[in-house]
PDB file of N, CA and C in Angstrom:
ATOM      1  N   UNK A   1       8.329  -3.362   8.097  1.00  0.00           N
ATOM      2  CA  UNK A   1       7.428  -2.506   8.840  1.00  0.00           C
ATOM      3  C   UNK A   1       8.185  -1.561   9.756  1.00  0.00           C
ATOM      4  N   UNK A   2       9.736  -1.841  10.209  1.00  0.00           N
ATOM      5  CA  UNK A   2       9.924  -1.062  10.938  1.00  0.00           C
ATOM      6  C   UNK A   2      10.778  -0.003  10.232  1.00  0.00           C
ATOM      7  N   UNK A   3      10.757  -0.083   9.035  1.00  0.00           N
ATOM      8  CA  UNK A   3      11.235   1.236   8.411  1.00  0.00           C
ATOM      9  C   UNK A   3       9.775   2.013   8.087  1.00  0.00           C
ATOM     10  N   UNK A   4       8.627   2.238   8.186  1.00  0.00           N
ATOM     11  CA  UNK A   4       7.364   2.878   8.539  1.00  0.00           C
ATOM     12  C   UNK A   4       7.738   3.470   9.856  1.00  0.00           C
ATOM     13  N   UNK A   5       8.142   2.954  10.942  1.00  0.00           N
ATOM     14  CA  UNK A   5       8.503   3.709  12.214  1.00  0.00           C
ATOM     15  C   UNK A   5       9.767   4.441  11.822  1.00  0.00           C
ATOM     16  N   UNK A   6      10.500   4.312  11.569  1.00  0.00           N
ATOM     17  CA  UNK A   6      11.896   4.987  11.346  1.00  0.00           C
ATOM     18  C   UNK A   6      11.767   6.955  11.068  1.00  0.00           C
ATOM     19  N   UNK A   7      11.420   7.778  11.924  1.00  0.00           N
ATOM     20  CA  UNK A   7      11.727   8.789  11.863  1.00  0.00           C
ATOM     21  C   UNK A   7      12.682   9.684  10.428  1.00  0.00           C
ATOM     22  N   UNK A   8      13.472   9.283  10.474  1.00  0.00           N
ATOM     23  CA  UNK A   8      14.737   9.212   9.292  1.00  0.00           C
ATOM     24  C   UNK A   8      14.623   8.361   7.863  1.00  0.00           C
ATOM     25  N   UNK A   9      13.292   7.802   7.581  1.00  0.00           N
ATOM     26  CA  UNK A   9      13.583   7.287   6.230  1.00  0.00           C
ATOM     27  C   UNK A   9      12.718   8.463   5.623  1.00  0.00           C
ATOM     28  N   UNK A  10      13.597   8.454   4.500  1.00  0.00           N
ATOM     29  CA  UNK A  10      12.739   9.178   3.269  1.00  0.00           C
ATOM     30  C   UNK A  10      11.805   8.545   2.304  1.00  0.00           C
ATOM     31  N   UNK A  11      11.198   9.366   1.517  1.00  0.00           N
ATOM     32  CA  UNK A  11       9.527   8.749   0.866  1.00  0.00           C
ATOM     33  C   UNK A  11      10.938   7.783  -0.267  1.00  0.00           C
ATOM     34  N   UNK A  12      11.906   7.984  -0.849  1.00  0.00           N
ATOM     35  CA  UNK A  12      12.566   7.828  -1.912  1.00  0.00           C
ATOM     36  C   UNK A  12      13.068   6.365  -1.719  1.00  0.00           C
ATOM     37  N   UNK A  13      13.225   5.610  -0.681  1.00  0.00           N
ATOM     38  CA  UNK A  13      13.666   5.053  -0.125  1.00  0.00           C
ATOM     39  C   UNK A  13      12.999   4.032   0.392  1.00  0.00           C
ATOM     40  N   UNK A  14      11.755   4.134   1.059  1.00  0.00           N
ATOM     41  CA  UNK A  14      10.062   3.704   0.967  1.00  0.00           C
ATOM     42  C   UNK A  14       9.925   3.396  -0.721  1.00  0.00           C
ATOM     43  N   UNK A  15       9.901   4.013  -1.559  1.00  0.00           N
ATOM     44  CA  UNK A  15       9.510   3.549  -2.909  1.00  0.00           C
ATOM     45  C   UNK A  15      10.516   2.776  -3.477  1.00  0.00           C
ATOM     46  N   UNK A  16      11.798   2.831  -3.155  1.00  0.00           N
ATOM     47  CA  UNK A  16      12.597   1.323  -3.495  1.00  0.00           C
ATOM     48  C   UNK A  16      12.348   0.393  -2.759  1.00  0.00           C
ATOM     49  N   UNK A  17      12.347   0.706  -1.643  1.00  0.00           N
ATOM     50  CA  UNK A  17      11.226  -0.978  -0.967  1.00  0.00           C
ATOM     51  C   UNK A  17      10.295  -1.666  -1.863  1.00  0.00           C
ATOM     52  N   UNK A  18       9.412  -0.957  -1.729  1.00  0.00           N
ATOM     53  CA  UNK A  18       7.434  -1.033  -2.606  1.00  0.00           C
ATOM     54  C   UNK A  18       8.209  -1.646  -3.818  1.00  0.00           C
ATOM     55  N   UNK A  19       9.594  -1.157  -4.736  1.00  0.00           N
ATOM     56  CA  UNK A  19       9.208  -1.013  -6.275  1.00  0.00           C
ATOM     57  C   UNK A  19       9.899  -3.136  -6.279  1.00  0.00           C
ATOM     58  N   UNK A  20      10.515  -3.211  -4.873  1.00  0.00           N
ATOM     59  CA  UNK A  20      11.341  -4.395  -5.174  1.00  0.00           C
ATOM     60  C   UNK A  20       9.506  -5.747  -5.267  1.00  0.00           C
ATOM     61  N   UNK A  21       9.150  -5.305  -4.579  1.00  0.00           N
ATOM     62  CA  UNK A  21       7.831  -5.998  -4.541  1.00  0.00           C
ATOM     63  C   UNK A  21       6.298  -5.828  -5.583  1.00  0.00           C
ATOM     64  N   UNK A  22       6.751  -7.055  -7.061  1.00  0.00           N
ATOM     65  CA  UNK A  22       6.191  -6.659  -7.954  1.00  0.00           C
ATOM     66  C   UNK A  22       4.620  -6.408  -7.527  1.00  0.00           C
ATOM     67  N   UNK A  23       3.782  -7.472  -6.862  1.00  0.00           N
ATOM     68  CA  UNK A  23       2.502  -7.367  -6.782  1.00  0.00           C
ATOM     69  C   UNK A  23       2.320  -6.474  -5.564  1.00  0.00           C
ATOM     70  N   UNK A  24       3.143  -5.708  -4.512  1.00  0.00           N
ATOM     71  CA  UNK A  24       2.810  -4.858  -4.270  1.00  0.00           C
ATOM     72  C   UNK A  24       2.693  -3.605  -4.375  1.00  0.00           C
ATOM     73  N   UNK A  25       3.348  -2.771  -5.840  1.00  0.00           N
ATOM     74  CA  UNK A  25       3.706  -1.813  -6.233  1.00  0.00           C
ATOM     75  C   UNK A  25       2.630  -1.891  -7.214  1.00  0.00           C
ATOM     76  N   UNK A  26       1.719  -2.969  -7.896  1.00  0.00           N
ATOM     77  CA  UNK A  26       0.787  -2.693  -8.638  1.00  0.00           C
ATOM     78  C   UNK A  26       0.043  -2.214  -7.352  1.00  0.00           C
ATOM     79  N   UNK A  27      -0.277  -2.949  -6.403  1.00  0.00           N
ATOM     80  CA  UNK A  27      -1.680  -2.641  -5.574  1.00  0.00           C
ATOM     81  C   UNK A  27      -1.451  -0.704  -5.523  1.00  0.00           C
ATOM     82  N   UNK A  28      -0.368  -0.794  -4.892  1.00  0.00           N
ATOM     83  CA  UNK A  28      -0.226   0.828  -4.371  1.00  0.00           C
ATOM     84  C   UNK A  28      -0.880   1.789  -5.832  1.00  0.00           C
ATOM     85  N   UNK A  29      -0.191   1.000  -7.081  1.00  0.00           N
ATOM     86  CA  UNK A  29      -0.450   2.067  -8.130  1.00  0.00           C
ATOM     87  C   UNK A  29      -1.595   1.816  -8.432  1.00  0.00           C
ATOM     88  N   UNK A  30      -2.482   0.720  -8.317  1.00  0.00           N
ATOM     89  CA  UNK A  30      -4.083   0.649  -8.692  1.00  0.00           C
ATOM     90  C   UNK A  30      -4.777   1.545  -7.735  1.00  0.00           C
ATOM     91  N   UNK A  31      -4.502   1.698  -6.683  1.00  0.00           N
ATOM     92  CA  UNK A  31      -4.932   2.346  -5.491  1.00  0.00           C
ATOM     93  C   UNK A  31      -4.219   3.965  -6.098  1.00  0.00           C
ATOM     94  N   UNK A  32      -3.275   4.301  -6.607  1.00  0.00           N
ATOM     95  CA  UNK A  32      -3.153   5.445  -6.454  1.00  0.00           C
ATOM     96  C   UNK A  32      -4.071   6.121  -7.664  1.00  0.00           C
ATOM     97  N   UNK A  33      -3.986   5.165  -8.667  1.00  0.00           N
ATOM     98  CA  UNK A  33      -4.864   5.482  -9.747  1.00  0.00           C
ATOM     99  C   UNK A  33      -6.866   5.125  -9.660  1.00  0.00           C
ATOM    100  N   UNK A  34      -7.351   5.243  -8.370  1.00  0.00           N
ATOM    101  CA  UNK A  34      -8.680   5.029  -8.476  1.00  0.00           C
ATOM    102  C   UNK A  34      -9.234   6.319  -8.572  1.00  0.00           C
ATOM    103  N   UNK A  35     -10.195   5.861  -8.014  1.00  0.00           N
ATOM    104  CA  UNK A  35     -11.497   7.210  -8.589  1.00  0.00           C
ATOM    105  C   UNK A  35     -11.531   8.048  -7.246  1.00  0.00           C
ATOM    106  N   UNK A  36     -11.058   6.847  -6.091  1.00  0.00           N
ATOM    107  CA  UNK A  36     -10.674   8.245  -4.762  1.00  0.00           C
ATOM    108  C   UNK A  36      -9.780   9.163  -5.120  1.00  0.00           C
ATOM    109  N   UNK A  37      -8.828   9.167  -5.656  1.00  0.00           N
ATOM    110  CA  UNK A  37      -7.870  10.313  -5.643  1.00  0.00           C
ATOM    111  C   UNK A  37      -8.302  10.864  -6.879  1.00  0.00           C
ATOM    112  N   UNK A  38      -8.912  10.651  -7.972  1.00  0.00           N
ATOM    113  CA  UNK A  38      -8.899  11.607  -9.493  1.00  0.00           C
ATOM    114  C   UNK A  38      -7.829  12.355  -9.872  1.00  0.00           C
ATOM    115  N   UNK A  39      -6.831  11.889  -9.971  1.00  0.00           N
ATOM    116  CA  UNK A  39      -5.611  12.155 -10.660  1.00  0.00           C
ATOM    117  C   UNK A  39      -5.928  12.866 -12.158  1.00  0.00           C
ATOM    118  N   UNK A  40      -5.771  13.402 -12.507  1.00  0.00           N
ATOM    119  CA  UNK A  40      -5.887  13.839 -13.849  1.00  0.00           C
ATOM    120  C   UNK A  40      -5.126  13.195 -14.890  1.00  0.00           C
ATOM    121  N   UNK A  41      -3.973  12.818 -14.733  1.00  0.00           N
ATOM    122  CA  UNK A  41      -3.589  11.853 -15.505  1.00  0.00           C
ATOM    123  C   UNK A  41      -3.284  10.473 -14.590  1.00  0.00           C
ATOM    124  N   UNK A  42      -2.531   9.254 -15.012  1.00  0.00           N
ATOM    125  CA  UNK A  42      -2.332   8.351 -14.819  1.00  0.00           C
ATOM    126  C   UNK A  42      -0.958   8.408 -14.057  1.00  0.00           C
ATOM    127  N   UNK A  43      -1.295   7.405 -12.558  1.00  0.00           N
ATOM    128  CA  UNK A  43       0.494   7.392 -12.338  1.00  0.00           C
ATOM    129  C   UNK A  43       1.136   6.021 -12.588  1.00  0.00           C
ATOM    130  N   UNK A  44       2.130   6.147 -12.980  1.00  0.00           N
ATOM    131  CA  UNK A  44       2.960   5.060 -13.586  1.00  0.00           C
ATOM    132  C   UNK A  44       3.770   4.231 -12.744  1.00  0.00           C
ATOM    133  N   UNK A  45       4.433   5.194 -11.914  1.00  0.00           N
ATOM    134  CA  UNK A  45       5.596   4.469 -11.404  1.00  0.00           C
ATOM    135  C   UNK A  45       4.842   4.728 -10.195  1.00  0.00           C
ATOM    136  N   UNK A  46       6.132   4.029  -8.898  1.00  0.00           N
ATOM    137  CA  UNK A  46       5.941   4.155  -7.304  1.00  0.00           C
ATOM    138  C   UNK A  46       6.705   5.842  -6.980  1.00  0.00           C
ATOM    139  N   UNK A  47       7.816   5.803  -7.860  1.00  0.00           N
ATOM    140  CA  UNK A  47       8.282   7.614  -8.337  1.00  0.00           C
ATOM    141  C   UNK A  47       7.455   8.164  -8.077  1.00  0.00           C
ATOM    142  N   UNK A  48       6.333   8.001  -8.831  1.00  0.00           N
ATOM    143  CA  UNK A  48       5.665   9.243  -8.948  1.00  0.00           C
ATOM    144  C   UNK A  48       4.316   9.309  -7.979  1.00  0.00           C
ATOM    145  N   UNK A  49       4.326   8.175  -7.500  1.00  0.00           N
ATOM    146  CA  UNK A  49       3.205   8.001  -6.643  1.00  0.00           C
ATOM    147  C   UNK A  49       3.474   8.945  -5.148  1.00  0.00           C
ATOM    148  N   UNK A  50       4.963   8.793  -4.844  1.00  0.00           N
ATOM    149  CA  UNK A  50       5.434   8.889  -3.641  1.00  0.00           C
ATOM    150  C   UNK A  50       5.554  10.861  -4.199  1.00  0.00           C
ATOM    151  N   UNK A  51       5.882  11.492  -5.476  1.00  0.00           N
ATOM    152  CA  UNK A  51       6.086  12.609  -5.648  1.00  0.00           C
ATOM    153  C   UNK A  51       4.504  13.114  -5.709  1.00  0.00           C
ATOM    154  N   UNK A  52       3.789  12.448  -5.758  1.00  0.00           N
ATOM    155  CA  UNK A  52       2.359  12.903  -6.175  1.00  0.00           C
ATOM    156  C   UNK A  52       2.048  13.397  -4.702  1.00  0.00           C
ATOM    157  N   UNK A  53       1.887  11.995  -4.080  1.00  0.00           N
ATOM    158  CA  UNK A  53       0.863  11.688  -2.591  1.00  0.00           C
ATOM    159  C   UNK A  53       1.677  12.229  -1.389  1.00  0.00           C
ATOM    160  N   UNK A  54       3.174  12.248  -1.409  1.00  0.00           N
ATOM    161  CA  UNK A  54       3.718  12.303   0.039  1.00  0.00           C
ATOM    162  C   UNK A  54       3.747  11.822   0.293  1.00  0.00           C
ATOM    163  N   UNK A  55       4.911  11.310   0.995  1.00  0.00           N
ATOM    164  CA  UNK A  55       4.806  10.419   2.311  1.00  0.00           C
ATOM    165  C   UNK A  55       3.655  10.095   3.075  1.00  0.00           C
ATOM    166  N   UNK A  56       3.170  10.556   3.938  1.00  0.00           N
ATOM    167  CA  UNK A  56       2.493  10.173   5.045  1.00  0.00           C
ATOM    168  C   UNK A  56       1.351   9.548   4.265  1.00  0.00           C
ATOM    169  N   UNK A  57       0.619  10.358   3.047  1.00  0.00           N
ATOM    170  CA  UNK A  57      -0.375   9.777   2.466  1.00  0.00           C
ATOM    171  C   UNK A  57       0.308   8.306   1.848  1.00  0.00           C
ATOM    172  N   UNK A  58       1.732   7.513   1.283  1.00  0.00           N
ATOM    173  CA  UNK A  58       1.567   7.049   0.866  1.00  0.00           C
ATOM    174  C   UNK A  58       1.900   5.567   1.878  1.00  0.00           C
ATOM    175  N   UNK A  59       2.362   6.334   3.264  1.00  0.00           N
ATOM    176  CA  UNK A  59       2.856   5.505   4.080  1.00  0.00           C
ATOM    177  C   UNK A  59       0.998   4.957   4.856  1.00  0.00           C
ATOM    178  N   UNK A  60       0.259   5.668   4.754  1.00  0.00           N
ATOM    179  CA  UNK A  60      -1.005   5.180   5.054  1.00  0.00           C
ATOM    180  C   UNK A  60      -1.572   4.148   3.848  1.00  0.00           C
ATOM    181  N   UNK A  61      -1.435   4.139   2.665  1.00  0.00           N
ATOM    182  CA  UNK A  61      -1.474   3.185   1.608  1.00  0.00           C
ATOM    183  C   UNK A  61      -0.974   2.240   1.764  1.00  0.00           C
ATOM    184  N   UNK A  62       0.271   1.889   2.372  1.00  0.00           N
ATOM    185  CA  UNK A  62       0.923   0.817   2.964  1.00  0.00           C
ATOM    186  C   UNK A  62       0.219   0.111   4.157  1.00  0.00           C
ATOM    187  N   UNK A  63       0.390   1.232   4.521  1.00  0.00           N
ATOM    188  CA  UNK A  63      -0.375   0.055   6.264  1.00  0.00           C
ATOM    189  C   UNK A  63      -2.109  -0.647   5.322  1.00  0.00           C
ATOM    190  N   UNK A  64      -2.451   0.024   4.731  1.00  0.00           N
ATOM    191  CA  UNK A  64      -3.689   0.161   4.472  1.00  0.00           C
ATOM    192  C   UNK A  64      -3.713  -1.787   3.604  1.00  0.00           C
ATOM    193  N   UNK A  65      -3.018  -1.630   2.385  1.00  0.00           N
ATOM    194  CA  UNK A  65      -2.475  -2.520   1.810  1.00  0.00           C
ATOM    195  C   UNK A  65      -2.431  -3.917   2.702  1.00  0.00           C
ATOM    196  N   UNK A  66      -1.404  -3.717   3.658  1.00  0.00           N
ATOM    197  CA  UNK A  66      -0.749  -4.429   4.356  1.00  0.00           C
ATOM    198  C   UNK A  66      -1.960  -5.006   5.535  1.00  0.00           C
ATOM    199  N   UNK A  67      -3.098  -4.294   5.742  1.00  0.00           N
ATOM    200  CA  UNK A  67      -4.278  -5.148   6.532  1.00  0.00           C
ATOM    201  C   UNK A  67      -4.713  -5.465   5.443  1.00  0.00           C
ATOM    202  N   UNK A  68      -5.089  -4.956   4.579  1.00  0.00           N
ATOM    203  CA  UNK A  68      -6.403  -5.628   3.471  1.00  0.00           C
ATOM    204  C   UNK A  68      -5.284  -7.229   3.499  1.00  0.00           C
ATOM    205  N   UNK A  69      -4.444  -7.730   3.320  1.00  0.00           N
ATOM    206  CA  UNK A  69      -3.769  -8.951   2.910  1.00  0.00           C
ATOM    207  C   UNK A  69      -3.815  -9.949   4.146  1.00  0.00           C
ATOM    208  N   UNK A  70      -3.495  -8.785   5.328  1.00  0.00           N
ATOM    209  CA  UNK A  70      -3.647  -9.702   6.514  1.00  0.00           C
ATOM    210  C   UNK A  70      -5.266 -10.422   6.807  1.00  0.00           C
ATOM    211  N   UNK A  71      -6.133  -9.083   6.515  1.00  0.00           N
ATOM    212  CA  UNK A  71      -7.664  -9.569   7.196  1.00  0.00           C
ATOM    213  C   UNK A  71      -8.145  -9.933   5.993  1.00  0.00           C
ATOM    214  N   UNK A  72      -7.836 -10.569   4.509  1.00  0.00           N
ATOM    215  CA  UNK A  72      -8.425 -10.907   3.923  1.00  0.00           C
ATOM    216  C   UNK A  72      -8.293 -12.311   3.145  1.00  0.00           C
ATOM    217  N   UNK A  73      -6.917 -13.081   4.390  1.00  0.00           N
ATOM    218  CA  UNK A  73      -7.303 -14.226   4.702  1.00  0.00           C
ATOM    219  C   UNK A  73      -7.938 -15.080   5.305  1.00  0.00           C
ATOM    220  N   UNK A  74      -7.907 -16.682   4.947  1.00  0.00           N
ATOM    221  CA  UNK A  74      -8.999 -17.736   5.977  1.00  0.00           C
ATOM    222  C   UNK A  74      -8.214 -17.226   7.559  1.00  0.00           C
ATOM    223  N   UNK A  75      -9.014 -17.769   8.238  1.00  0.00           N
ATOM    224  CA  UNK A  75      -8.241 -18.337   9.695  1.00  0.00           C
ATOM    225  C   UNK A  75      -9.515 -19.606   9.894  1.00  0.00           C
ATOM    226  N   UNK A  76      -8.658 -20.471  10.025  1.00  0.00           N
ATOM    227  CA  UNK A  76      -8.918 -21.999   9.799  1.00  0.00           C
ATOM    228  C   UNK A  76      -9.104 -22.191  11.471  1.00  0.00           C
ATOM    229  N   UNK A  77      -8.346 -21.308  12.406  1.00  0.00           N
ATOM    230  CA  UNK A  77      -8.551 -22.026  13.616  1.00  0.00           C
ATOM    231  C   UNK A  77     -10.297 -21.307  14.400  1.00  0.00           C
ATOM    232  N   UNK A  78     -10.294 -20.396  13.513  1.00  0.00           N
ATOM    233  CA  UNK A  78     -11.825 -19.443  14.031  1.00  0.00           C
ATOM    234  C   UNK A  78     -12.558 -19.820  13.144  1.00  0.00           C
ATOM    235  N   UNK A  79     -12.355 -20.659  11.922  1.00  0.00           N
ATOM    236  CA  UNK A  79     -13.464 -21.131  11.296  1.00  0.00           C
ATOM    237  C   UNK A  79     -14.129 -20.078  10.274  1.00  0.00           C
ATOM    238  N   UNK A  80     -13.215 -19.138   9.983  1.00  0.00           N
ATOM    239  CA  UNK A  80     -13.477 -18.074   9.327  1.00  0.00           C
ATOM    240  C   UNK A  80     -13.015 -18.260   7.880  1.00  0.00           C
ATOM    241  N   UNK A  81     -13.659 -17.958   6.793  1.00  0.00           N
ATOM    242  CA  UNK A  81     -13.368 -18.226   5.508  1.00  0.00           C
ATOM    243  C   UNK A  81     -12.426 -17.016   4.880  1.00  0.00           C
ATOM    244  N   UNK A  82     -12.374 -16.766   3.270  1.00  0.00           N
ATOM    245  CA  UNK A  82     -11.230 -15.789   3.259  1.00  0.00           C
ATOM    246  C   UNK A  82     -12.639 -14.461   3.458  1.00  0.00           C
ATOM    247  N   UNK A  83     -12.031 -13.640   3.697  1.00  0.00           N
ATOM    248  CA  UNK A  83     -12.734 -12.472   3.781  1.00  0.00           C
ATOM    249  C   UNK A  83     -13.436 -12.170   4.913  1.00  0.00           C
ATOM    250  N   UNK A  84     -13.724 -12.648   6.091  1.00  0.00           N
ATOM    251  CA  UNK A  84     -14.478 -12.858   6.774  1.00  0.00           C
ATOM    252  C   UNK A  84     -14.203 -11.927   7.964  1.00  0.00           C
ATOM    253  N   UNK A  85     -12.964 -12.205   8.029  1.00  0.00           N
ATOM    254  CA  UNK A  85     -12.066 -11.151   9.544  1.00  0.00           C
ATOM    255  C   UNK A  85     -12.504  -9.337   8.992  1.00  0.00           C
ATOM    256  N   UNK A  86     -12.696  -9.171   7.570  1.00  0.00           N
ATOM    257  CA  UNK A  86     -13.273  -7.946   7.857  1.00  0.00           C
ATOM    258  C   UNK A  86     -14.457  -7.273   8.368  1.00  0.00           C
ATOM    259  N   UNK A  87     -15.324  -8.832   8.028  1.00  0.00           N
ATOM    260  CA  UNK A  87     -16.669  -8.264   8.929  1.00  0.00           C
ATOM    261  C   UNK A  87     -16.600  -7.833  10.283  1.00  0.00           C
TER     262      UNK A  87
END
């Protein structure tokens, strides 16, 4: 997370992160390939996701990612089931 703060990283660099993390480089690319963005064709790689979207758009996909996983576990001590912290 603290290369998201880092002033100085590049999008290229961000997508070798993402690509080392198999089930998170699908999420990003299922997400880059939905019906919000209408891509005209299909994107394949995190390459091309990061050449498509930009940075900032893809660094918001991340954070974005990165709550859906946090708030869409239990918390056992609030008695909250999985999904629940988003209500």
């Amino acid at each position: 997370s603290h290369m998201m703060e880092d002033p100085n990283v590049d999008a290229a660099k961000l997508a070798e992160v993402i690509r080392l993390d198999p089930g998170f480089t699908s999420q990003v690319l299922r997400l880059c390939n939905s019906a919000a963005f209408g891509f005209s064709r299909k994107i394949e790689t995190v390459k091309e996701a990061v050449a498509i979207l930009g940075f900032n758009s893809l660094k918001s996909m991340v954070y974005t990612i990165i709550s859906k996983i946090a708030l869409d576990r239990p918390v056992p001590g609030y008695s909250l089931s999985s999904g629940d912290l988003w209500y």
